[in-house]
PDB file of N, CA and C in Angstrom:
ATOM      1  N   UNK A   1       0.847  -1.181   0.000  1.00  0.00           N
ATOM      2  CA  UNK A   1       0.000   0.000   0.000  1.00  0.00           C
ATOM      3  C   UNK A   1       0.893   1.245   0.000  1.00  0.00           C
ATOM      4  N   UNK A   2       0.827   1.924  -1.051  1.00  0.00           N
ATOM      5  CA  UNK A   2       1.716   3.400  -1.059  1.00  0.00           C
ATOM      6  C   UNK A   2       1.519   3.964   0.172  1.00  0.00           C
ATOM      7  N   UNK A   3       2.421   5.348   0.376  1.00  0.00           N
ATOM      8  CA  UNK A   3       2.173   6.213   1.990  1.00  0.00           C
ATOM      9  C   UNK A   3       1.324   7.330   1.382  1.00  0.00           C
ATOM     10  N   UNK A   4       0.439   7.404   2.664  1.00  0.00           N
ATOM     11  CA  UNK A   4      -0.164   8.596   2.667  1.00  0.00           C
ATOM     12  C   UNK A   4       0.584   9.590   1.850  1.00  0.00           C
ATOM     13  N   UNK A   5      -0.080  10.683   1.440  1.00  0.00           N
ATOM     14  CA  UNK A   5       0.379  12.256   1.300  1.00  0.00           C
ATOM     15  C   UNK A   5       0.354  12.961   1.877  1.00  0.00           C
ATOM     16  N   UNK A   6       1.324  13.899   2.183  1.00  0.00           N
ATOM     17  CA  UNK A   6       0.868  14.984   3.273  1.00  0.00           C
ATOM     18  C   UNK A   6       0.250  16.048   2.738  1.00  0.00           C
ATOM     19  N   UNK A   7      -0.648  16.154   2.192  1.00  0.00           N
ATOM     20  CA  UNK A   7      -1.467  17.656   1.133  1.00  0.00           C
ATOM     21  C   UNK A   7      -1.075  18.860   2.129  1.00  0.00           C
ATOM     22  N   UNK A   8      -0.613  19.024   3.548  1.00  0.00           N
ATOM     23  CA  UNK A   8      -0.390  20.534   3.665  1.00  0.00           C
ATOM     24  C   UNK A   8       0.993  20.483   4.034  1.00  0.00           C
ATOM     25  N   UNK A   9       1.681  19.758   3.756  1.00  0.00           N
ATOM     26  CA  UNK A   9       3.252  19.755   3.497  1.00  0.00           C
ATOM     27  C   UNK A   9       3.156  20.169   1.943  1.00  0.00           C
ATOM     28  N   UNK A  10       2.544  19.873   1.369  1.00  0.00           N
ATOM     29  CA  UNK A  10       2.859  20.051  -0.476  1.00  0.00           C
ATOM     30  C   UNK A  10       2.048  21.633  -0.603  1.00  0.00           C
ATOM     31  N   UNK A  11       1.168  22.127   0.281  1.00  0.00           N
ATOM     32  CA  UNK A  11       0.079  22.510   0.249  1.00  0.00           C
ATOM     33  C   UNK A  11       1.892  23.908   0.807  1.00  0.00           C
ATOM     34  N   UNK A  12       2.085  24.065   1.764  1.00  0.00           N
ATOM     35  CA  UNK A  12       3.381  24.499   2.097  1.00  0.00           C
ATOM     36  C   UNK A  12       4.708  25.065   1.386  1.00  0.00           C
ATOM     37  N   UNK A  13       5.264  23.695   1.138  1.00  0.00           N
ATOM     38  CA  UNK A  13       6.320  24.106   0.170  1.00  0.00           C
ATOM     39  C   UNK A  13       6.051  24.100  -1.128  1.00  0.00           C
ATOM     40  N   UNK A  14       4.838  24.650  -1.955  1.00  0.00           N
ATOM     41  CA  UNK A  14       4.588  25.110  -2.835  1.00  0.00           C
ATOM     42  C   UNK A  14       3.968  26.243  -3.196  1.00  0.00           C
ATOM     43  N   UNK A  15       2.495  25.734  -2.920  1.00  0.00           N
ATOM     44  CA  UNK A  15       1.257  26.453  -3.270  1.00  0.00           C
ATOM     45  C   UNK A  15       1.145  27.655  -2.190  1.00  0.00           C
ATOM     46  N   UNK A  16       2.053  27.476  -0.944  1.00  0.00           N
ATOM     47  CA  UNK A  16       1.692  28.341   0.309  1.00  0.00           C
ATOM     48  C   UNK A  16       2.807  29.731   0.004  1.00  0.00           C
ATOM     49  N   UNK A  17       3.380  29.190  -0.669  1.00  0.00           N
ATOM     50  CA  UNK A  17       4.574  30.151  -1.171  1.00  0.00           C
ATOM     51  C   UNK A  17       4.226  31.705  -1.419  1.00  0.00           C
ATOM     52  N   UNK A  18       4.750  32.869  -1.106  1.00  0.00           N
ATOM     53  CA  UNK A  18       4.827  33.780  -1.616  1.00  0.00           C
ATOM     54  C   UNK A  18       4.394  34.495  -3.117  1.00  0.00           C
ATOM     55  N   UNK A  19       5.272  33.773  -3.832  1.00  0.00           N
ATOM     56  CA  UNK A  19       5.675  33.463  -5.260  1.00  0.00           C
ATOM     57  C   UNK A  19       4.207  33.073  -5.753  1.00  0.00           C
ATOM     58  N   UNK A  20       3.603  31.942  -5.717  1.00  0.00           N
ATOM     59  CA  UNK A  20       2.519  31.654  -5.817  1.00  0.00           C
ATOM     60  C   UNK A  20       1.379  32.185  -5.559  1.00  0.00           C
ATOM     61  N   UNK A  21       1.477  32.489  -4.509  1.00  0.00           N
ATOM     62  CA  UNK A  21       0.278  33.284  -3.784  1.00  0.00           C
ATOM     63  C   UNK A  21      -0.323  34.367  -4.552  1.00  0.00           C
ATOM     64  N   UNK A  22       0.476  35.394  -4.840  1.00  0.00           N
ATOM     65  CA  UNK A  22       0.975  36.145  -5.806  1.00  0.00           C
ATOM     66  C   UNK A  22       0.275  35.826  -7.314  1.00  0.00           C
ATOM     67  N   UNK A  23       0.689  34.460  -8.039  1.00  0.00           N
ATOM     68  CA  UNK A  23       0.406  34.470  -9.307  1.00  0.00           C
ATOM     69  C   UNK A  23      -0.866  33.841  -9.144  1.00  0.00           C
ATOM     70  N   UNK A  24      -1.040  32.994  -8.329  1.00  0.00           N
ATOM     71  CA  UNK A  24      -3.086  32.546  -8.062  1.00  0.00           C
ATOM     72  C   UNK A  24      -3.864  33.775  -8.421  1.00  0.00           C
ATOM     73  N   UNK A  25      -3.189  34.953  -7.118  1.00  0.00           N
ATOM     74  CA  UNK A  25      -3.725  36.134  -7.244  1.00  0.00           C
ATOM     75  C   UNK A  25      -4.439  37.121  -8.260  1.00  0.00           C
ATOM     76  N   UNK A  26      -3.142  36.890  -9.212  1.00  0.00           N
ATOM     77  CA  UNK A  26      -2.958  37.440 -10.571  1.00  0.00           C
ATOM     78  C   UNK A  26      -4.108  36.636 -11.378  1.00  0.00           C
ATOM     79  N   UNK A  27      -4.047  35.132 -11.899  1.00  0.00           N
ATOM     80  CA  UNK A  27      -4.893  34.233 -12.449  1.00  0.00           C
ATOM     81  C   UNK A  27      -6.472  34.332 -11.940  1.00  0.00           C
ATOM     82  N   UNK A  28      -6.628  35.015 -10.560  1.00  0.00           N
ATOM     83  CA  UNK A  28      -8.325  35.264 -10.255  1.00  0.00           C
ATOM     84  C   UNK A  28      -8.837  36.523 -10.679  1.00  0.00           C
ATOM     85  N   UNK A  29      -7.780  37.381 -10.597  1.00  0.00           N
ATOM     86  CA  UNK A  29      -7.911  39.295 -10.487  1.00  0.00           C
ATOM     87  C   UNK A  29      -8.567  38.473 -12.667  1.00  0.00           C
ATOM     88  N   UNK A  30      -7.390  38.051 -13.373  1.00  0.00           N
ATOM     89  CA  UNK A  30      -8.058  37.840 -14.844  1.00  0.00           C
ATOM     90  C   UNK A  30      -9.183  37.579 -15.130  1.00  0.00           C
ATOM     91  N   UNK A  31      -9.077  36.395 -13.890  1.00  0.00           N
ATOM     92  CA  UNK A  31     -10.988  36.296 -14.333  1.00  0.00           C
ATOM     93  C   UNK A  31     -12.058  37.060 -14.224  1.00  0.00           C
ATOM     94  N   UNK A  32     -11.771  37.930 -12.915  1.00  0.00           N
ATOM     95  CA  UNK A  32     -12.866  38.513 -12.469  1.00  0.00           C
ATOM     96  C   UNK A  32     -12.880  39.873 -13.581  1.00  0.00           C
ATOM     97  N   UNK A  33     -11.599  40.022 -14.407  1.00  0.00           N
ATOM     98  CA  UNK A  33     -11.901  41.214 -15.504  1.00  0.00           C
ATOM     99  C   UNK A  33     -12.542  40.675 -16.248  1.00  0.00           C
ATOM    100  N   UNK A  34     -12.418  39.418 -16.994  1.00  0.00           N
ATOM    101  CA  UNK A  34     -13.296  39.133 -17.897  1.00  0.00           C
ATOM    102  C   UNK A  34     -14.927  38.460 -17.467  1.00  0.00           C
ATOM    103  N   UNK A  35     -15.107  38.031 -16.168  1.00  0.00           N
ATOM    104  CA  UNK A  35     -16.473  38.348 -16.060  1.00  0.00           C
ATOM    105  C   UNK A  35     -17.458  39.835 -15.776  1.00  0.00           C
ATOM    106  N   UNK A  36     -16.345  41.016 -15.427  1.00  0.00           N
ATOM    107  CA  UNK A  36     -16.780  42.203 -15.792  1.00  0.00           C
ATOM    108  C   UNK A  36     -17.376  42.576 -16.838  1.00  0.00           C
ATOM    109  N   UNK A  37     -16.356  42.299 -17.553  1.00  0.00           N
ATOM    110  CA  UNK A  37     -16.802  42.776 -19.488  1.00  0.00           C
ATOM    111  C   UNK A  37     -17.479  41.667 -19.666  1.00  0.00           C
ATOM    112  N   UNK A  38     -18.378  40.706 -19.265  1.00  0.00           N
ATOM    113  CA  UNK A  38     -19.005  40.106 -19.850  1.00  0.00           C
ATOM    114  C   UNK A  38     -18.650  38.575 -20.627  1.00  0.00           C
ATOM    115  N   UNK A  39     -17.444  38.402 -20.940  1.00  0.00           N
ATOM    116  CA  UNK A  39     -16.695  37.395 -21.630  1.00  0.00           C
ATOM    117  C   UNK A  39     -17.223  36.120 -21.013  1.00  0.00           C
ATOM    118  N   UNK A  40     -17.246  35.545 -19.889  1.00  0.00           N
ATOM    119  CA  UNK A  40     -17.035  34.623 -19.344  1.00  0.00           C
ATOM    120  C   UNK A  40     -18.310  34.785 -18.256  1.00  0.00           C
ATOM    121  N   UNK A  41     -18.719  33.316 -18.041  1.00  0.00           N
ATOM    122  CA  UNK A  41     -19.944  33.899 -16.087  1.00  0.00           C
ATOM    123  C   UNK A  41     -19.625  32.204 -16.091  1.00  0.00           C
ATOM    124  N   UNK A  42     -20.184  32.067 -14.513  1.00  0.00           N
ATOM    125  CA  UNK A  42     -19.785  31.021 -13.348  1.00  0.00           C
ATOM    126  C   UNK A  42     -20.296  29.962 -14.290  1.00  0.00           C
ATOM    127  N   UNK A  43     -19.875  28.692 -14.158  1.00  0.00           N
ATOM    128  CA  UNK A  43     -20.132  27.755 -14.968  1.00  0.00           C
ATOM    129  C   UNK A  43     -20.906  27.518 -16.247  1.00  0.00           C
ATOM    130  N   UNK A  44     -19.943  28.182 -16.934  1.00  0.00           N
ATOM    131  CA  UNK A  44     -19.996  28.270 -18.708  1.00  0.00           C
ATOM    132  C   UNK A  44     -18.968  27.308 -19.520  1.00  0.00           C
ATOM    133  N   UNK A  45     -18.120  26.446 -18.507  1.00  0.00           N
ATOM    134  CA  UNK A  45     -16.999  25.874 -18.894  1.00  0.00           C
ATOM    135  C   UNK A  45     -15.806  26.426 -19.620  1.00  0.00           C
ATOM    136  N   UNK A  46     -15.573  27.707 -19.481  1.00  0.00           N
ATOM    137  CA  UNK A  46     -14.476  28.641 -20.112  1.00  0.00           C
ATOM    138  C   UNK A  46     -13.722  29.140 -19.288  1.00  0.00           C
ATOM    139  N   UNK A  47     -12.491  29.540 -19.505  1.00  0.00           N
ATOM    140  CA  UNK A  47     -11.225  29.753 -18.697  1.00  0.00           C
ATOM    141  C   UNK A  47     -10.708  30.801 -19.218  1.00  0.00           C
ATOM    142  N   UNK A  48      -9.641  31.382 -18.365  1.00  0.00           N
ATOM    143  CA  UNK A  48      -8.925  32.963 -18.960  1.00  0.00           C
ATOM    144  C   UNK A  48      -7.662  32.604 -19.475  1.00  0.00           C
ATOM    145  N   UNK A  49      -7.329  31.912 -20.657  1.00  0.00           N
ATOM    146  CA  UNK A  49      -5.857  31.931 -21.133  1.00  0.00           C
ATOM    147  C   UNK A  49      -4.763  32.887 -21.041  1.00  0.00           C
ATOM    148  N   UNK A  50      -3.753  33.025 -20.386  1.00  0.00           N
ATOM    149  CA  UNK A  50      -3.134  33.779 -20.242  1.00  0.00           C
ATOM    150  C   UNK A  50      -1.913  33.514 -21.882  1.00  0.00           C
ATOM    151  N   UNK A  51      -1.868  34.109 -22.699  1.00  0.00           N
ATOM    152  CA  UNK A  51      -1.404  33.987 -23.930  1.00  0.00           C
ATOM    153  C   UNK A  51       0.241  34.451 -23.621  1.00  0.00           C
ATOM    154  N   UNK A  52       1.418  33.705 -24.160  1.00  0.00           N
ATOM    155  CA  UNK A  52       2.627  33.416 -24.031  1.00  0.00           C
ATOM    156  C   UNK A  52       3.177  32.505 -23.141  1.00  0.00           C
ATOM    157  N   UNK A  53       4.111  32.416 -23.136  1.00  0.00           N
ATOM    158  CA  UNK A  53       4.326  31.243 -22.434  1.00  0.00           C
ATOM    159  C   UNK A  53       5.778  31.476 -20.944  1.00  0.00           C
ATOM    160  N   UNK A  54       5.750  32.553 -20.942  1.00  0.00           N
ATOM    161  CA  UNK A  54       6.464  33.008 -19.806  1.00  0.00           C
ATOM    162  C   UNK A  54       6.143  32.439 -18.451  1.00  0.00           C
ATOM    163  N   UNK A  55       6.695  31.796 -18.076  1.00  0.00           N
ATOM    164  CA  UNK A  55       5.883  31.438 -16.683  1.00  0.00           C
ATOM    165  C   UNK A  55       6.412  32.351 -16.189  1.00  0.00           C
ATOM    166  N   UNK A  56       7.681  32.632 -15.496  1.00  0.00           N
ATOM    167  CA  UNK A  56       7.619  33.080 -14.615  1.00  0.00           C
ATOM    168  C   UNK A  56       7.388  34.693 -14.398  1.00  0.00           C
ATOM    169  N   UNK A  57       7.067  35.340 -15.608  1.00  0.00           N
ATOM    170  CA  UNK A  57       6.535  36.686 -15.620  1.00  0.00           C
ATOM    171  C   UNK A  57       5.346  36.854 -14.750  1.00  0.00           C
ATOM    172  N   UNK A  58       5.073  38.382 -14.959  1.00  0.00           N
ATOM    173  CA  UNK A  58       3.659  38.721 -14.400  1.00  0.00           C
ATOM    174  C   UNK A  58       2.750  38.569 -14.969  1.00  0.00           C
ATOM    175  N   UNK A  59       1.821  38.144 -14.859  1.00  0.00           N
ATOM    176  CA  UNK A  59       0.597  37.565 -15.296  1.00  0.00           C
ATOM    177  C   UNK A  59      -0.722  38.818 -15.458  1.00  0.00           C
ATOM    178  N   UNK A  60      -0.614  39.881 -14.841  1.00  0.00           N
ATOM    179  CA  UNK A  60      -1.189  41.250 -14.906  1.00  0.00           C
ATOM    180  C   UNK A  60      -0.899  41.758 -15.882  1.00  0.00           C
ATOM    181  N   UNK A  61       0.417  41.268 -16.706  1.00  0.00           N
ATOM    182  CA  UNK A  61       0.834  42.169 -17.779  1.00  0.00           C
ATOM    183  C   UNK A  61       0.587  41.958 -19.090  1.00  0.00           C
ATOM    184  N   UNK A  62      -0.043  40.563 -18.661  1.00  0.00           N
ATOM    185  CA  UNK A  62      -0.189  39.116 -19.968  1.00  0.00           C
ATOM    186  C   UNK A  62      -1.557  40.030 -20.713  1.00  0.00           C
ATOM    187  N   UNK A  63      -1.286  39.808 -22.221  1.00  0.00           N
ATOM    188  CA  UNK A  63      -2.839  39.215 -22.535  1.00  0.00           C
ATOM    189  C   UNK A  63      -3.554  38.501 -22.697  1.00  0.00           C
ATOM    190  N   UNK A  64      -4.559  38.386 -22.341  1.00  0.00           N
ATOM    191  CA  UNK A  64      -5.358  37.086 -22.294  1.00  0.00           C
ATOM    192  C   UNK A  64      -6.672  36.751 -23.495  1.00  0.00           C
ATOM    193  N   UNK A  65      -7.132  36.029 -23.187  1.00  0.00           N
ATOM    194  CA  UNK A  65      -8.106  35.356 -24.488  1.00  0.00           C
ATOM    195  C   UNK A  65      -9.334  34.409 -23.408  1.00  0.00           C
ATOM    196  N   UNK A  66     -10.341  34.109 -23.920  1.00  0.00           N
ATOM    197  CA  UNK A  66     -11.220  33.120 -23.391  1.00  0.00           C
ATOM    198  C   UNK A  66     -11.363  32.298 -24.316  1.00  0.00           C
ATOM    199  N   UNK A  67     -11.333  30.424 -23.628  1.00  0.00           N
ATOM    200  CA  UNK A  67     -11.077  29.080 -24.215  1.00  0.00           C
ATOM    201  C   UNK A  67     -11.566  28.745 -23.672  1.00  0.00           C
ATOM    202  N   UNK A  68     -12.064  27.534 -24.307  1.00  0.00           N
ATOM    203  CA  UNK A  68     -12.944  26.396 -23.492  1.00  0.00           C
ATOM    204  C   UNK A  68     -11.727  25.452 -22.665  1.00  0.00           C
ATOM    205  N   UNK A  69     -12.186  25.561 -21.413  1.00  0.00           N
ATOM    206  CA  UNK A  69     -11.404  24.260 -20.552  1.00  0.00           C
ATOM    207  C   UNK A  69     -10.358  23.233 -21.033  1.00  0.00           C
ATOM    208  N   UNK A  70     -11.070  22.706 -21.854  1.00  0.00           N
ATOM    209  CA  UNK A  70     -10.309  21.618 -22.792  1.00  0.00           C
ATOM    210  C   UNK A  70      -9.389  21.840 -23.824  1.00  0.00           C
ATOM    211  N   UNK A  71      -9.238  23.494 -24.478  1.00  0.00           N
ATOM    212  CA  UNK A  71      -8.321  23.772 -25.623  1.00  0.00           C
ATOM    213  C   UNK A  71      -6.890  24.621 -24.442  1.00  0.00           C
ATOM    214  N   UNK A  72      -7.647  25.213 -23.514  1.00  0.00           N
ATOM    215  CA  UNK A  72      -6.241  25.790 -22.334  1.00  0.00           C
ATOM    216  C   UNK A  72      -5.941  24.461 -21.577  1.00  0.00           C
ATOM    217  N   UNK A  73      -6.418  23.286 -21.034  1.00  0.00           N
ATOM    218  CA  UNK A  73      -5.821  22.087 -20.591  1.00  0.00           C
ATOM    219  C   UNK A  73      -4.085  21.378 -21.794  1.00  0.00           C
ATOM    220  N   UNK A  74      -5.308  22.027 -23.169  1.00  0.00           N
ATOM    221  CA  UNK A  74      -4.241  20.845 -23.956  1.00  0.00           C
ATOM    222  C   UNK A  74      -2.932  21.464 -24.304  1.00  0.00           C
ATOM    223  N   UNK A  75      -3.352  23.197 -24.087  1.00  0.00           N
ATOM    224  CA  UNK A  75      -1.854  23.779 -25.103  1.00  0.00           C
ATOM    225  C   UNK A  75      -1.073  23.911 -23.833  1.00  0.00           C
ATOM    226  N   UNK A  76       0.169  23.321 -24.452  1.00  0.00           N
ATOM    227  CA  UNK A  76       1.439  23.632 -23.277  1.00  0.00           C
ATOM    228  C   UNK A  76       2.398  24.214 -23.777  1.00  0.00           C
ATOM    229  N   UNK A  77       3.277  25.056 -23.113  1.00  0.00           N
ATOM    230  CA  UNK A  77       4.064  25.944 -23.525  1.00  0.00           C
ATOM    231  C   UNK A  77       5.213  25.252 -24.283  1.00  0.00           C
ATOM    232  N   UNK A  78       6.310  25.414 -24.674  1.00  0.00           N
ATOM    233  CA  UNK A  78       7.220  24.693 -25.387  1.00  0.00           C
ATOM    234  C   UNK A  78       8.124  24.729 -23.920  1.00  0.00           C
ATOM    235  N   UNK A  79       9.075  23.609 -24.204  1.00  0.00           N
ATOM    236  CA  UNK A  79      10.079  23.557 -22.799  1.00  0.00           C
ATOM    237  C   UNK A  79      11.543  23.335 -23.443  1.00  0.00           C
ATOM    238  N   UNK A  80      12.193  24.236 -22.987  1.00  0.00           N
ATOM    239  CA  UNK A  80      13.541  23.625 -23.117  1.00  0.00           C
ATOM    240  C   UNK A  80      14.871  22.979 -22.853  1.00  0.00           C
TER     241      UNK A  80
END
């Protein structure tokens, strides 16, 4: 039987991070612009693409686009 997970150890040295906190931040503030203007409302199955592939930039600075769930799941940035 595998070991437990600790979800607020991972929950911690990740997601609890500064750094993160920060870009969640950024990724909700998007949405809530585009359910302003109308683009997007609460379960429509559409998401706020943040367009380029910078991760570690600011995400406030990005432009964005609205996609269905399933076309922002599939595109991944290039890696090198």
């Amino acid at each position: 039987m595998p070991a437990k997970r600790d979800y607020k150890k991972e929950y911690r040295d990740y997601q609890g991070t500064p750094k993160q906190k920060k870009r969640r931040a950024a990724r909700n503030a998007a949405r809530r612009d585009a359910e302003k203007k109308g683009l997007v409302h609460k379960g429509d199955g559409k998401e706020v693409d943040h367009l380029g592939s910078n991760r570690n930039g600011d995400l406030r600075k990005r432009k964005t686009r609205v996609v269905s769930r399933h076309a922002n799941r599939i595109r991944q940035p290039k890696r090198s």
